[in-house]
PDBML (XML) file of the C-alpha atoms, coordinates in Angstrom:
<?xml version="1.0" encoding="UTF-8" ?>
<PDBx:datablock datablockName="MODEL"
   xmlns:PDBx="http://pdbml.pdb.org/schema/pdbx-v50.xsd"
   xmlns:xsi="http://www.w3.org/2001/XMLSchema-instance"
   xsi:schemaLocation="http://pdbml.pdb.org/schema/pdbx-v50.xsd pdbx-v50.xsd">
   <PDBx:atom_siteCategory>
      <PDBx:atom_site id="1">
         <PDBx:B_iso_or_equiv>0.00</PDBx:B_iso_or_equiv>
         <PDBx:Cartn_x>0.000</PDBx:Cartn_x>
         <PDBx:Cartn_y>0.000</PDBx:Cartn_y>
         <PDBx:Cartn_z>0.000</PDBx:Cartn_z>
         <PDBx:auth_asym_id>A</PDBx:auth_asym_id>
         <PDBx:auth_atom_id>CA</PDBx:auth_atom_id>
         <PDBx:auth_comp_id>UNK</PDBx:auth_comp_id>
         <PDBx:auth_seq_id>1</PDBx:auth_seq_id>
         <PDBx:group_PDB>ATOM</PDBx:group_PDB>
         <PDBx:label_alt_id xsi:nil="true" />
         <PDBx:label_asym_id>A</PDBx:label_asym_id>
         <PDBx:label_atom_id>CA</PDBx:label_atom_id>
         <PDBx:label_comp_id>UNK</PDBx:label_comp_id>
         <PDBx:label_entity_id>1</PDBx:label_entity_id>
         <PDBx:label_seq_id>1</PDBx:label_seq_id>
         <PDBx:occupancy>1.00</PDBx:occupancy>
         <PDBx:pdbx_PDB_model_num>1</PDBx:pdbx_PDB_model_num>
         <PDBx:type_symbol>C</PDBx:type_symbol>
      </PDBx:atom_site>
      <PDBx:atom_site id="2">
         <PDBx:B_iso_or_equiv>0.00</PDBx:B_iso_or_equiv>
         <PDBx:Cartn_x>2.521</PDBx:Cartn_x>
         <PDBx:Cartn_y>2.676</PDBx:Cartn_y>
         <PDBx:Cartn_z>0.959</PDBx:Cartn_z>
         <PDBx:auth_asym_id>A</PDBx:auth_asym_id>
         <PDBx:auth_atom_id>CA</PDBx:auth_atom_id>
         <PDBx:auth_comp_id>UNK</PDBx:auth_comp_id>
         <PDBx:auth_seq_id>2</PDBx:auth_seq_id>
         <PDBx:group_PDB>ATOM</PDBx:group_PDB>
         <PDBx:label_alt_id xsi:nil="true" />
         <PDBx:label_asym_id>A</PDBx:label_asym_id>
         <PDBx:label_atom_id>CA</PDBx:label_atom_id>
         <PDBx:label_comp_id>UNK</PDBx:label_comp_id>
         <PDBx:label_entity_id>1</PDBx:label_entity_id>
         <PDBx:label_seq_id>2</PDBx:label_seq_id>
         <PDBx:occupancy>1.00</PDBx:occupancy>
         <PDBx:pdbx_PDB_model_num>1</PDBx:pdbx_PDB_model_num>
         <PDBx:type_symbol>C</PDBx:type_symbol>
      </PDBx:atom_site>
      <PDBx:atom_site id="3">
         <PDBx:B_iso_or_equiv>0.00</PDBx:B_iso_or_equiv>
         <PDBx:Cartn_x>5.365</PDBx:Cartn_x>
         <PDBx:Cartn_y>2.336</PDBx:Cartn_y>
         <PDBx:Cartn_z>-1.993</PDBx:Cartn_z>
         <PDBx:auth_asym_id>A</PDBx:auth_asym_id>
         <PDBx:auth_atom_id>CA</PDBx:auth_atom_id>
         <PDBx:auth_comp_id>UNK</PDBx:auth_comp_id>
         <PDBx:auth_seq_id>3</PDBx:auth_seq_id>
         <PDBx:group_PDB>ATOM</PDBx:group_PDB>
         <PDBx:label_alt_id xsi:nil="true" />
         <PDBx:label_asym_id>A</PDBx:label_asym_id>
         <PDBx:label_atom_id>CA</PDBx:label_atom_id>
         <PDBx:label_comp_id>UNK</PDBx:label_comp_id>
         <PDBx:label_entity_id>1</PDBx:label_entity_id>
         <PDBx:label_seq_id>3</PDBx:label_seq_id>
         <PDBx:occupancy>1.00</PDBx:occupancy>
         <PDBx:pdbx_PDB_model_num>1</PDBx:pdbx_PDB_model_num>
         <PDBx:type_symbol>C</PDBx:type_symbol>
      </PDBx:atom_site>
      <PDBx:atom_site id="4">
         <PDBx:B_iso_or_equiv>0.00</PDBx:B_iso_or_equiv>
         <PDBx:Cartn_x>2.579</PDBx:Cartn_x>
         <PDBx:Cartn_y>1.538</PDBx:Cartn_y>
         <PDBx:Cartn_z>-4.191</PDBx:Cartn_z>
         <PDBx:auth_asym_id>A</PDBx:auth_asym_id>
         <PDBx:auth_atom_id>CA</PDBx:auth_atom_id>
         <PDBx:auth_comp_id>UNK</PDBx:auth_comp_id>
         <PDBx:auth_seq_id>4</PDBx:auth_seq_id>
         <PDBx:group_PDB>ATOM</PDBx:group_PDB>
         <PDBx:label_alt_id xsi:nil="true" />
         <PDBx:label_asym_id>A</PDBx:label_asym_id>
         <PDBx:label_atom_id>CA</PDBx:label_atom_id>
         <PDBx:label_comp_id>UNK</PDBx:label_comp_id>
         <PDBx:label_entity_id>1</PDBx:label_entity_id>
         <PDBx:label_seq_id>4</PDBx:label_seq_id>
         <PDBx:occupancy>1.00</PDBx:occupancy>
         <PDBx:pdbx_PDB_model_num>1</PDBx:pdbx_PDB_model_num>
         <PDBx:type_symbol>C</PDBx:type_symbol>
      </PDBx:atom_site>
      <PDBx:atom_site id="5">
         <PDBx:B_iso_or_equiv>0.00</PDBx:B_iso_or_equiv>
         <PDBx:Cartn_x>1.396</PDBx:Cartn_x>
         <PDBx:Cartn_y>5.239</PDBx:Cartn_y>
         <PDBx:Cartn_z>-3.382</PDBx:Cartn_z>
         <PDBx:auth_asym_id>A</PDBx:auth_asym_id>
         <PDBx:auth_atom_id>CA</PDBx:auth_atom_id>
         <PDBx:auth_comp_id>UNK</PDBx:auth_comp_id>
         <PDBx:auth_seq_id>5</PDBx:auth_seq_id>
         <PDBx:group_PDB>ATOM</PDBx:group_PDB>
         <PDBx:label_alt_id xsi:nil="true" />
         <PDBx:label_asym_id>A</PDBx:label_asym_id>
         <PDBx:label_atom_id>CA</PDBx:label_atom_id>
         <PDBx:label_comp_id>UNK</PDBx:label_comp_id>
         <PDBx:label_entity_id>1</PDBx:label_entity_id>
         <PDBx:label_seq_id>5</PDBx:label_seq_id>
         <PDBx:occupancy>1.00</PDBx:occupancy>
         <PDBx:pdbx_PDB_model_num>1</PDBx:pdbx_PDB_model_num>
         <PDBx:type_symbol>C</PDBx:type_symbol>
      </PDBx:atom_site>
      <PDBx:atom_site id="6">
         <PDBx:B_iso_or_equiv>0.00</PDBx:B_iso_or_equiv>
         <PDBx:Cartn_x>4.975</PDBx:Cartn_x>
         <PDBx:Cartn_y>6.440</PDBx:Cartn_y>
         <PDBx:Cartn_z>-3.107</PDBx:Cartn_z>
         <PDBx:auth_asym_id>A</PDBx:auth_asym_id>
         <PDBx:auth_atom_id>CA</PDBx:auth_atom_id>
         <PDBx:auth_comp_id>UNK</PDBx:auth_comp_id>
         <PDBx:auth_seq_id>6</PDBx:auth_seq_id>
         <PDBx:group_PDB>ATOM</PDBx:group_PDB>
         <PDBx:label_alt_id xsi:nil="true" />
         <PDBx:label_asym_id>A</PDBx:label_asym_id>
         <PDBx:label_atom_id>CA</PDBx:label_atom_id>
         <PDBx:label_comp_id>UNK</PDBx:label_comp_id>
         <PDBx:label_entity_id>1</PDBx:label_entity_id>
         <PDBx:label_seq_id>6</PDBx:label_seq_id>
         <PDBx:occupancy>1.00</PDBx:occupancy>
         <PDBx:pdbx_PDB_model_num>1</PDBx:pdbx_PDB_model_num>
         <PDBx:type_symbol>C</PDBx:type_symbol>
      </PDBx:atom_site>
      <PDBx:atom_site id="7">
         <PDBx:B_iso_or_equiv>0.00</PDBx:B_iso_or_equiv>
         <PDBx:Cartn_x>6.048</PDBx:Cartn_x>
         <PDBx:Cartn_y>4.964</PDBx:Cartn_y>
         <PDBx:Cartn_z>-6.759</PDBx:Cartn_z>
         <PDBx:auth_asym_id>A</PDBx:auth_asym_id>
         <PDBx:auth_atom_id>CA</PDBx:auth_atom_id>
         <PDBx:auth_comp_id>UNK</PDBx:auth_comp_id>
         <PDBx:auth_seq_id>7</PDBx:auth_seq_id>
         <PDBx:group_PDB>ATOM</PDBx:group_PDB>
         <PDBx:label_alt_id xsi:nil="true" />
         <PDBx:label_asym_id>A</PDBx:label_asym_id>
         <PDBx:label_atom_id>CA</PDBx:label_atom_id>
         <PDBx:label_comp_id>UNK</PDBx:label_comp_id>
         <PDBx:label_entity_id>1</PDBx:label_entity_id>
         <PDBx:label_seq_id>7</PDBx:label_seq_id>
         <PDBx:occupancy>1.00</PDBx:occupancy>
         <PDBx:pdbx_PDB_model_num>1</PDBx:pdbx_PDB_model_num>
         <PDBx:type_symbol>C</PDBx:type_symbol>
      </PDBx:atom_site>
      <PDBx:atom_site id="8">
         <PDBx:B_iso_or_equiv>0.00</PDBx:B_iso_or_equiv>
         <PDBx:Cartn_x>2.969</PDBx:Cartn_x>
         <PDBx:Cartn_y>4.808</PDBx:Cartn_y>
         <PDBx:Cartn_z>-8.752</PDBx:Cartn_z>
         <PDBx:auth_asym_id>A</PDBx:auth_asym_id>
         <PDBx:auth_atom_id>CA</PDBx:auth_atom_id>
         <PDBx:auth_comp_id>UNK</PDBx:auth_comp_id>
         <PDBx:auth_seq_id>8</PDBx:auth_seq_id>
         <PDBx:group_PDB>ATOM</PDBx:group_PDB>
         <PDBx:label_alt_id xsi:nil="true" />
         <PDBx:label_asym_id>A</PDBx:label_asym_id>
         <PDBx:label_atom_id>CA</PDBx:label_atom_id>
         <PDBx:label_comp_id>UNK</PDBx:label_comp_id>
         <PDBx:label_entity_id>1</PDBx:label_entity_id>
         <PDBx:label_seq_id>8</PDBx:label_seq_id>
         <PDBx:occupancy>1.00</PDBx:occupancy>
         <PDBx:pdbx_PDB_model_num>1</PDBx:pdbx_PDB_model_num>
         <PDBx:type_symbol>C</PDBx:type_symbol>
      </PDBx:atom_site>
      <PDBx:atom_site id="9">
         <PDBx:B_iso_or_equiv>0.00</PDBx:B_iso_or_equiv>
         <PDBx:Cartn_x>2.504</PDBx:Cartn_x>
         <PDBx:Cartn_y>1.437</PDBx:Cartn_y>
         <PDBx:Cartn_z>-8.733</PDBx:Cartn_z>
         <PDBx:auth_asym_id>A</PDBx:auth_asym_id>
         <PDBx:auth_atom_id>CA</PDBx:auth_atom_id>
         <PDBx:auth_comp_id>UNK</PDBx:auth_comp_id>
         <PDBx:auth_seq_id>9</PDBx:auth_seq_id>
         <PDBx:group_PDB>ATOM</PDBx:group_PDB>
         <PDBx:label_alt_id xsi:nil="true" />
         <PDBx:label_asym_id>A</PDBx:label_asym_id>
         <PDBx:label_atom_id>CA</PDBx:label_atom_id>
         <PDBx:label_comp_id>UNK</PDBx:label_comp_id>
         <PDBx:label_entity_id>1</PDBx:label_entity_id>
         <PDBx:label_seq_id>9</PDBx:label_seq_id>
         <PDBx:occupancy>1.00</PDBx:occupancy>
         <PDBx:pdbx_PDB_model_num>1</PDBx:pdbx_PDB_model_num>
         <PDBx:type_symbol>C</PDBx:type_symbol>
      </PDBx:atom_site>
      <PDBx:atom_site id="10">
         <PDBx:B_iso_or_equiv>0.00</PDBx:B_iso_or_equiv>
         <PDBx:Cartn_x>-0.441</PDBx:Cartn_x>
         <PDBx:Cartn_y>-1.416</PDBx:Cartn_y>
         <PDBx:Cartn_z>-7.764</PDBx:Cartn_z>
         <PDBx:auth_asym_id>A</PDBx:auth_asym_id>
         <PDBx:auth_atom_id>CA</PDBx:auth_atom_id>
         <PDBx:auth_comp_id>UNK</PDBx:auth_comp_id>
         <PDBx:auth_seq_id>10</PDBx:auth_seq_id>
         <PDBx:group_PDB>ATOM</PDBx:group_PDB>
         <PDBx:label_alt_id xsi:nil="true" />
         <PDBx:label_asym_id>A</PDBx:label_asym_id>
         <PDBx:label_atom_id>CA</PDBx:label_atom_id>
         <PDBx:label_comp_id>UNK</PDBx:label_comp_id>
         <PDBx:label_entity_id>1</PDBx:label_entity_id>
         <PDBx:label_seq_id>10</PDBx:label_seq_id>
         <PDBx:occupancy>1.00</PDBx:occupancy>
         <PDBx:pdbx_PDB_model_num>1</PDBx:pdbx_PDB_model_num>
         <PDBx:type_symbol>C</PDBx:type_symbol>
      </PDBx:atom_site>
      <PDBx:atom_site id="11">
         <PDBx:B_iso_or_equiv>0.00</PDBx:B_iso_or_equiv>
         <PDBx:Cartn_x>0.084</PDBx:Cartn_x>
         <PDBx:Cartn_y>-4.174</PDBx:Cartn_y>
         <PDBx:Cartn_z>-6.363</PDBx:Cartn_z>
         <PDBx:auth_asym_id>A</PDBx:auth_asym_id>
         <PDBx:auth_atom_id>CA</PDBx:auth_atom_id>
         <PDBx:auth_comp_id>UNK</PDBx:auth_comp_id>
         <PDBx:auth_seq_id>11</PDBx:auth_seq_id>
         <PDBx:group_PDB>ATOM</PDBx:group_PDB>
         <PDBx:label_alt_id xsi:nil="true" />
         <PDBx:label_asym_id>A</PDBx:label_asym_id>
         <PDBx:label_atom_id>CA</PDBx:label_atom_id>
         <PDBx:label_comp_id>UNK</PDBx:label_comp_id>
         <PDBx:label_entity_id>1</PDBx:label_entity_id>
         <PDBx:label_seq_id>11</PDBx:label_seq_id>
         <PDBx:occupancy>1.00</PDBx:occupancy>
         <PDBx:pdbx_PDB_model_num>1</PDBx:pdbx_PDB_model_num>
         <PDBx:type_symbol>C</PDBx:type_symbol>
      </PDBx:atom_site>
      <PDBx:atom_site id="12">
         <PDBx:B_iso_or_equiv>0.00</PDBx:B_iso_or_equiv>
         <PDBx:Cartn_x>-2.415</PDBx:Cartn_x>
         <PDBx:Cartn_y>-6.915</PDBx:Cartn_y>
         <PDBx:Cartn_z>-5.331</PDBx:Cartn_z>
         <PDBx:auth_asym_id>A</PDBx:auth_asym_id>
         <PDBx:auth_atom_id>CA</PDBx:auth_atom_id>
         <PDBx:auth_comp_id>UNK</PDBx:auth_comp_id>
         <PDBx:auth_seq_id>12</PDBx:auth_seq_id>
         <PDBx:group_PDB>ATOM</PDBx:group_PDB>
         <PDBx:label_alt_id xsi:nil="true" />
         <PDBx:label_asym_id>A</PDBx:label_asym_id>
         <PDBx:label_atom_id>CA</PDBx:label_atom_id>
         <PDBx:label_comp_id>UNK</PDBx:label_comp_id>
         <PDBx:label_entity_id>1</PDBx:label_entity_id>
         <PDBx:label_seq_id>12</PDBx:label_seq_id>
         <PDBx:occupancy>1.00</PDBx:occupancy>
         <PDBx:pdbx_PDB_model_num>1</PDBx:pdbx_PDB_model_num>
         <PDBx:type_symbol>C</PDBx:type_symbol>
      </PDBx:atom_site>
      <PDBx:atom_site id="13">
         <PDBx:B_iso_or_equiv>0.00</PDBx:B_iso_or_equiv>
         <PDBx:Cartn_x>-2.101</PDBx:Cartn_x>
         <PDBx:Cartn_y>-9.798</PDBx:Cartn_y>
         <PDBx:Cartn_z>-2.647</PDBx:Cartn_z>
         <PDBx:auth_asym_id>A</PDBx:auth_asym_id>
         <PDBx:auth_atom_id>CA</PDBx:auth_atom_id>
         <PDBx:auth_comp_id>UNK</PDBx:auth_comp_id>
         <PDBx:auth_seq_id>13</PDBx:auth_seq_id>
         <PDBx:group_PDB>ATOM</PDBx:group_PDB>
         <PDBx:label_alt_id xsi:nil="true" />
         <PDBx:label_asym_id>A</PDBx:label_asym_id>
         <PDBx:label_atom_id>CA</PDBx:label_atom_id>
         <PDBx:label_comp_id>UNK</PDBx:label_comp_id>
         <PDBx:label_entity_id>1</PDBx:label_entity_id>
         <PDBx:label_seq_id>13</PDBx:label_seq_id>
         <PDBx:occupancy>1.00</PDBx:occupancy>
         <PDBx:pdbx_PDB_model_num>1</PDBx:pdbx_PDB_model_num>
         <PDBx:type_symbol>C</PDBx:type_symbol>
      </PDBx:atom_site>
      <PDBx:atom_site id="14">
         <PDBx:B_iso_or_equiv>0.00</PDBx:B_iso_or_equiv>
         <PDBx:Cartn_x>-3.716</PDBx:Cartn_x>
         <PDBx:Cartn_y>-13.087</PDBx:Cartn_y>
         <PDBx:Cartn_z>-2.036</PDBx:Cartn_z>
         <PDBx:auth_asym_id>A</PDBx:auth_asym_id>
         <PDBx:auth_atom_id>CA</PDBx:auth_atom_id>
         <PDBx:auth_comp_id>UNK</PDBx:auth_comp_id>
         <PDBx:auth_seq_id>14</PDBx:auth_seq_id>
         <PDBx:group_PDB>ATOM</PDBx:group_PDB>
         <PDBx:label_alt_id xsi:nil="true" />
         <PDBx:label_asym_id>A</PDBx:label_asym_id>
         <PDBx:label_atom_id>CA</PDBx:label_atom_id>
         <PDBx:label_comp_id>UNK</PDBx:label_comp_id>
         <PDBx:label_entity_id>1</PDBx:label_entity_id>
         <PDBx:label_seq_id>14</PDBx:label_seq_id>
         <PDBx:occupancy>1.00</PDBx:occupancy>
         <PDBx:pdbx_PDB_model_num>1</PDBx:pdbx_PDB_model_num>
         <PDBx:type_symbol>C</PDBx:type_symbol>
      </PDBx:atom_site>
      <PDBx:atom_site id="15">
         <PDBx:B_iso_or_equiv>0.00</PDBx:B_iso_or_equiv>
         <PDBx:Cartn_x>-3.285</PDBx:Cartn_x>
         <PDBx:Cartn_y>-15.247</PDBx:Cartn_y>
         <PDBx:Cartn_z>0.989</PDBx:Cartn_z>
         <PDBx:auth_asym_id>A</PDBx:auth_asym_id>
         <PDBx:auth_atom_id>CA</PDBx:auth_atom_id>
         <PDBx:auth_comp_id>UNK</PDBx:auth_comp_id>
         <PDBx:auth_seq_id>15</PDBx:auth_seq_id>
         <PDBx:group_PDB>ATOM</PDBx:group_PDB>
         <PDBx:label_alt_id xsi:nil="true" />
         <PDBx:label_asym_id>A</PDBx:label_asym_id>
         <PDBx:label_atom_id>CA</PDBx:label_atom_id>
         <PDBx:label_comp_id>UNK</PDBx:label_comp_id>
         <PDBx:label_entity_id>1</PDBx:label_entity_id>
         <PDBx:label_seq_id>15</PDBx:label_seq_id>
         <PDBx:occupancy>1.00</PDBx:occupancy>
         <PDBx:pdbx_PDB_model_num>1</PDBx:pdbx_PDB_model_num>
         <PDBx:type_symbol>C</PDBx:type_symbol>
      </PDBx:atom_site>
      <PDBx:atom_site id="16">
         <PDBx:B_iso_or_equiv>0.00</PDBx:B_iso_or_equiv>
         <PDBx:Cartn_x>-2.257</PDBx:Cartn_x>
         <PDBx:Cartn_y>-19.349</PDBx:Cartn_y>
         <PDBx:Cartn_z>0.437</PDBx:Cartn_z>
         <PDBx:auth_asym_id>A</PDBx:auth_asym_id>
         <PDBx:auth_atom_id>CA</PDBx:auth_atom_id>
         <PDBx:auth_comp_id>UNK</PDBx:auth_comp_id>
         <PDBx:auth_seq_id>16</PDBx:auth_seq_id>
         <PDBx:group_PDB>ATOM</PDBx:group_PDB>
         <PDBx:label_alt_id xsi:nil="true" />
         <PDBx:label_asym_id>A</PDBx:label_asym_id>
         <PDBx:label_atom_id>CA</PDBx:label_atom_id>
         <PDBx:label_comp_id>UNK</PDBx:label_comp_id>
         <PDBx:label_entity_id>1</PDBx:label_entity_id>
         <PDBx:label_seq_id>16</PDBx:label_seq_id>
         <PDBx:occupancy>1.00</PDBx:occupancy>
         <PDBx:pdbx_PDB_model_num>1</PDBx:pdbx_PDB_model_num>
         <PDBx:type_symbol>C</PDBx:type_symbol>
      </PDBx:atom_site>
      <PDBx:atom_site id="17">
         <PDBx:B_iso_or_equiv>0.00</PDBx:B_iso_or_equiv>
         <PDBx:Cartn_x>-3.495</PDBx:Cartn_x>
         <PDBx:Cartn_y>-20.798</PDBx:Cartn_y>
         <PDBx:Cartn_z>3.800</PDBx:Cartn_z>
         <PDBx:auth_asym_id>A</PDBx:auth_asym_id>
         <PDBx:auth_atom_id>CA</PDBx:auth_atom_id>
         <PDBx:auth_comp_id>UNK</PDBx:auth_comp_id>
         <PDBx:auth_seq_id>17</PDBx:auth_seq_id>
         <PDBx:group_PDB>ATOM</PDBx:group_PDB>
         <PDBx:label_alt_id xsi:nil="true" />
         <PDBx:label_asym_id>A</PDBx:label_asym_id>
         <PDBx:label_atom_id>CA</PDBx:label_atom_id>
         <PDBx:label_comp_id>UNK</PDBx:label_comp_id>
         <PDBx:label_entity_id>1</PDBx:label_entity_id>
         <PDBx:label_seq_id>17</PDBx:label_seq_id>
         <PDBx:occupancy>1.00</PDBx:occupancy>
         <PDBx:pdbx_PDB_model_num>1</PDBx:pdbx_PDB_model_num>
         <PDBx:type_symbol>C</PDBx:type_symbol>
      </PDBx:atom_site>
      <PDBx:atom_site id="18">
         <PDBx:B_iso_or_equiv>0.00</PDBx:B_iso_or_equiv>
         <PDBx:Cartn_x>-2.478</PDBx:Cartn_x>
         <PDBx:Cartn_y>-24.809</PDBx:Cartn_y>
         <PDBx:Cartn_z>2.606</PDBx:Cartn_z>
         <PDBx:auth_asym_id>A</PDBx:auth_asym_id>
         <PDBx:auth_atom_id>CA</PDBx:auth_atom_id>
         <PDBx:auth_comp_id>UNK</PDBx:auth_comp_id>
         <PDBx:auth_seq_id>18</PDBx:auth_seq_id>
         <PDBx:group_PDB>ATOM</PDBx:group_PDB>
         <PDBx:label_alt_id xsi:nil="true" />
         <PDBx:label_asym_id>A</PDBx:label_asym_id>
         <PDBx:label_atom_id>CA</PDBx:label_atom_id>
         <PDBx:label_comp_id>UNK</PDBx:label_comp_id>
         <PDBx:label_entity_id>1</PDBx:label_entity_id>
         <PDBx:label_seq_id>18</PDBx:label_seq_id>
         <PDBx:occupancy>1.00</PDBx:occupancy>
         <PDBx:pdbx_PDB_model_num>1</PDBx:pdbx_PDB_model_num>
         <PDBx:type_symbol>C</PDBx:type_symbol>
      </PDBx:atom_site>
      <PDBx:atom_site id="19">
         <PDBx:B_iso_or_equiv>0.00</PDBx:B_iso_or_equiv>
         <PDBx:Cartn_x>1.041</PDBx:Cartn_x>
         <PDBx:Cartn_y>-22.824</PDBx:Cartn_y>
         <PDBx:Cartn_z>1.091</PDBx:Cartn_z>
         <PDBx:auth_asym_id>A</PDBx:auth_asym_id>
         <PDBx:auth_atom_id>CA</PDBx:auth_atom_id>
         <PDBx:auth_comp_id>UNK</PDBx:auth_comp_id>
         <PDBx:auth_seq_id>19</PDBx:auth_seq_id>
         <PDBx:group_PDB>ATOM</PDBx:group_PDB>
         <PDBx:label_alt_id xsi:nil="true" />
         <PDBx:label_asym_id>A</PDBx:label_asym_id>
         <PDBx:label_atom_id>CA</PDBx:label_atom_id>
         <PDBx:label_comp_id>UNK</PDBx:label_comp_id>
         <PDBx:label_entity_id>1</PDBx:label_entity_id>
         <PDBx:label_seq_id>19</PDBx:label_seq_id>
         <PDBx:occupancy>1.00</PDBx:occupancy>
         <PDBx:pdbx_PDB_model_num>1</PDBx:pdbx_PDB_model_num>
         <PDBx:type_symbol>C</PDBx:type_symbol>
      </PDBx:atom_site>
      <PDBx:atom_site id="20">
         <PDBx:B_iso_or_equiv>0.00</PDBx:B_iso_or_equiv>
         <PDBx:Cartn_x>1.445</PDBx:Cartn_x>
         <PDBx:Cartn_y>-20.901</PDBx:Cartn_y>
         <PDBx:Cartn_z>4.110</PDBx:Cartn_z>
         <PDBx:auth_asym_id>A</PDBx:auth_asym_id>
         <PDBx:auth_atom_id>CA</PDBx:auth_atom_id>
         <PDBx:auth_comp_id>UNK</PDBx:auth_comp_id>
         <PDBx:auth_seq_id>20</PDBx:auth_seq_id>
         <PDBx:group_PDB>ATOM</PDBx:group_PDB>
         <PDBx:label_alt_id xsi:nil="true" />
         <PDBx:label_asym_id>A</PDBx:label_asym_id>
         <PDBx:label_atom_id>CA</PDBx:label_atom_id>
         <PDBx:label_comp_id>UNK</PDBx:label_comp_id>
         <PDBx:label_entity_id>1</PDBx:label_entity_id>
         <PDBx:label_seq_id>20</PDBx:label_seq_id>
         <PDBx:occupancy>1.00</PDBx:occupancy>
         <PDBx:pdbx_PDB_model_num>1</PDBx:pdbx_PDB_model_num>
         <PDBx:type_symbol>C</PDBx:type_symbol>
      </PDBx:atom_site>
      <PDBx:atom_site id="21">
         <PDBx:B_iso_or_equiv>0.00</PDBx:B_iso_or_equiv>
         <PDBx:Cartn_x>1.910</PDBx:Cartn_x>
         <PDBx:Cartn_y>-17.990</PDBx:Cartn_y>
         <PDBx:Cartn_z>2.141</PDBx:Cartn_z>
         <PDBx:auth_asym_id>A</PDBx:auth_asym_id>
         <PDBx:auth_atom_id>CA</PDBx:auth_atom_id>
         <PDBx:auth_comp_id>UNK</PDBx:auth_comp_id>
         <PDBx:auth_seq_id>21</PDBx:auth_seq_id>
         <PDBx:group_PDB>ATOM</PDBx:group_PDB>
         <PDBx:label_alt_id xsi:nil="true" />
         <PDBx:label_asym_id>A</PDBx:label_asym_id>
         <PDBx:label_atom_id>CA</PDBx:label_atom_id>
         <PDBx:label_comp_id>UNK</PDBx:label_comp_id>
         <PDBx:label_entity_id>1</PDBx:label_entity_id>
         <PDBx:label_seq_id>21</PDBx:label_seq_id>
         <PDBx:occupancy>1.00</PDBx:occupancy>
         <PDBx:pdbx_PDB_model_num>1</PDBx:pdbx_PDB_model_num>
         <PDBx:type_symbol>C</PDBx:type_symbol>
      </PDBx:atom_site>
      <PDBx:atom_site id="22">
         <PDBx:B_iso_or_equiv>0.00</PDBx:B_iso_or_equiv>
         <PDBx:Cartn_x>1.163</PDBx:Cartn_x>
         <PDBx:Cartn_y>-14.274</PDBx:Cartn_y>
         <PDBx:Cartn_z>0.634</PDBx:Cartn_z>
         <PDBx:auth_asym_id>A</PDBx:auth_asym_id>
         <PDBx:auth_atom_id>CA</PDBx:auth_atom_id>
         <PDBx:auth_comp_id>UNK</PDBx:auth_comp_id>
         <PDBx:auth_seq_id>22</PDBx:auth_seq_id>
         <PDBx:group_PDB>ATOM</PDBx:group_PDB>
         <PDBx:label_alt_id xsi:nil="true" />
         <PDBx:label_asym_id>A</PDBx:label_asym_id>
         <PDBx:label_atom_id>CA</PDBx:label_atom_id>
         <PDBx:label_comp_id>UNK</PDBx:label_comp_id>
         <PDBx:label_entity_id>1</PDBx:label_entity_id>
         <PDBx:label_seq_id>22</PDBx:label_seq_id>
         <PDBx:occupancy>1.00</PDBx:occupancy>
         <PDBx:pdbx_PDB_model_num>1</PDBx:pdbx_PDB_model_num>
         <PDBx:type_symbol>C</PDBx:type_symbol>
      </PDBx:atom_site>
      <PDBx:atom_site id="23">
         <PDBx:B_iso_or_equiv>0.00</PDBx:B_iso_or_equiv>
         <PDBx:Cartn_x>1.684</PDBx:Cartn_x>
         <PDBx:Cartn_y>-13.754</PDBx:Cartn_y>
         <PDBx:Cartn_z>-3.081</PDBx:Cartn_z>
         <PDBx:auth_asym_id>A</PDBx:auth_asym_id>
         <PDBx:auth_atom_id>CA</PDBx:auth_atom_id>
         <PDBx:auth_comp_id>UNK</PDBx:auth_comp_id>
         <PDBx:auth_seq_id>23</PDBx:auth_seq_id>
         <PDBx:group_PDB>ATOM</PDBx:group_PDB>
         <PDBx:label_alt_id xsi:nil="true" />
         <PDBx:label_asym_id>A</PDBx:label_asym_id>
         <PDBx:label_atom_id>CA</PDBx:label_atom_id>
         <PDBx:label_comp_id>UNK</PDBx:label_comp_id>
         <PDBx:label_entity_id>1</PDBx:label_entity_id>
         <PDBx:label_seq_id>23</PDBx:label_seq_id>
         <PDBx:occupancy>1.00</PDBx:occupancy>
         <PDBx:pdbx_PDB_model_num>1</PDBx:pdbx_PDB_model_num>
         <PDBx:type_symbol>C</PDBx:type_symbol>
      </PDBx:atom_site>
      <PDBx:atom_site id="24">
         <PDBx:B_iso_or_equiv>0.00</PDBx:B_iso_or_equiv>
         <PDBx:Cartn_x>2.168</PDBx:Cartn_x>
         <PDBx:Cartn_y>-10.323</PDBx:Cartn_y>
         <PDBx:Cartn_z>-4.458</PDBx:Cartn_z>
         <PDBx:auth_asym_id>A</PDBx:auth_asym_id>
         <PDBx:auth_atom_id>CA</PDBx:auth_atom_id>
         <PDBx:auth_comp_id>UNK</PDBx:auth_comp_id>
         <PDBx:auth_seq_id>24</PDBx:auth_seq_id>
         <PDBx:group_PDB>ATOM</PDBx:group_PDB>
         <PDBx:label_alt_id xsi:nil="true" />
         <PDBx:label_asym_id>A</PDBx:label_asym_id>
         <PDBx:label_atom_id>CA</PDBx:label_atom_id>
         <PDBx:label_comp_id>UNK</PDBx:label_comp_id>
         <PDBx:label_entity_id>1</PDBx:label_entity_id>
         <PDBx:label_seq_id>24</PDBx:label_seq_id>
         <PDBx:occupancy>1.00</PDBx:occupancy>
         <PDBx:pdbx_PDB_model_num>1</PDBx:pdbx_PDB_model_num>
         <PDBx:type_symbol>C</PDBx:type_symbol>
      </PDBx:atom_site>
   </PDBx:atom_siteCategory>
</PDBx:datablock>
């Protein structure tokens, strides 16, 4: 969220629960 805003960028995230994991 913040160096999205900062650099002009978007990034999205999703949560793995069985992968034990975030993906951006």
């Amino acid at each position: 969220s913040q160096y999205g805003l900062e650099w002009g960028r978007k990034y999205s995230t999703s949560v793995d629960r069985e992968k034990r994991v975030i993906a951006v």
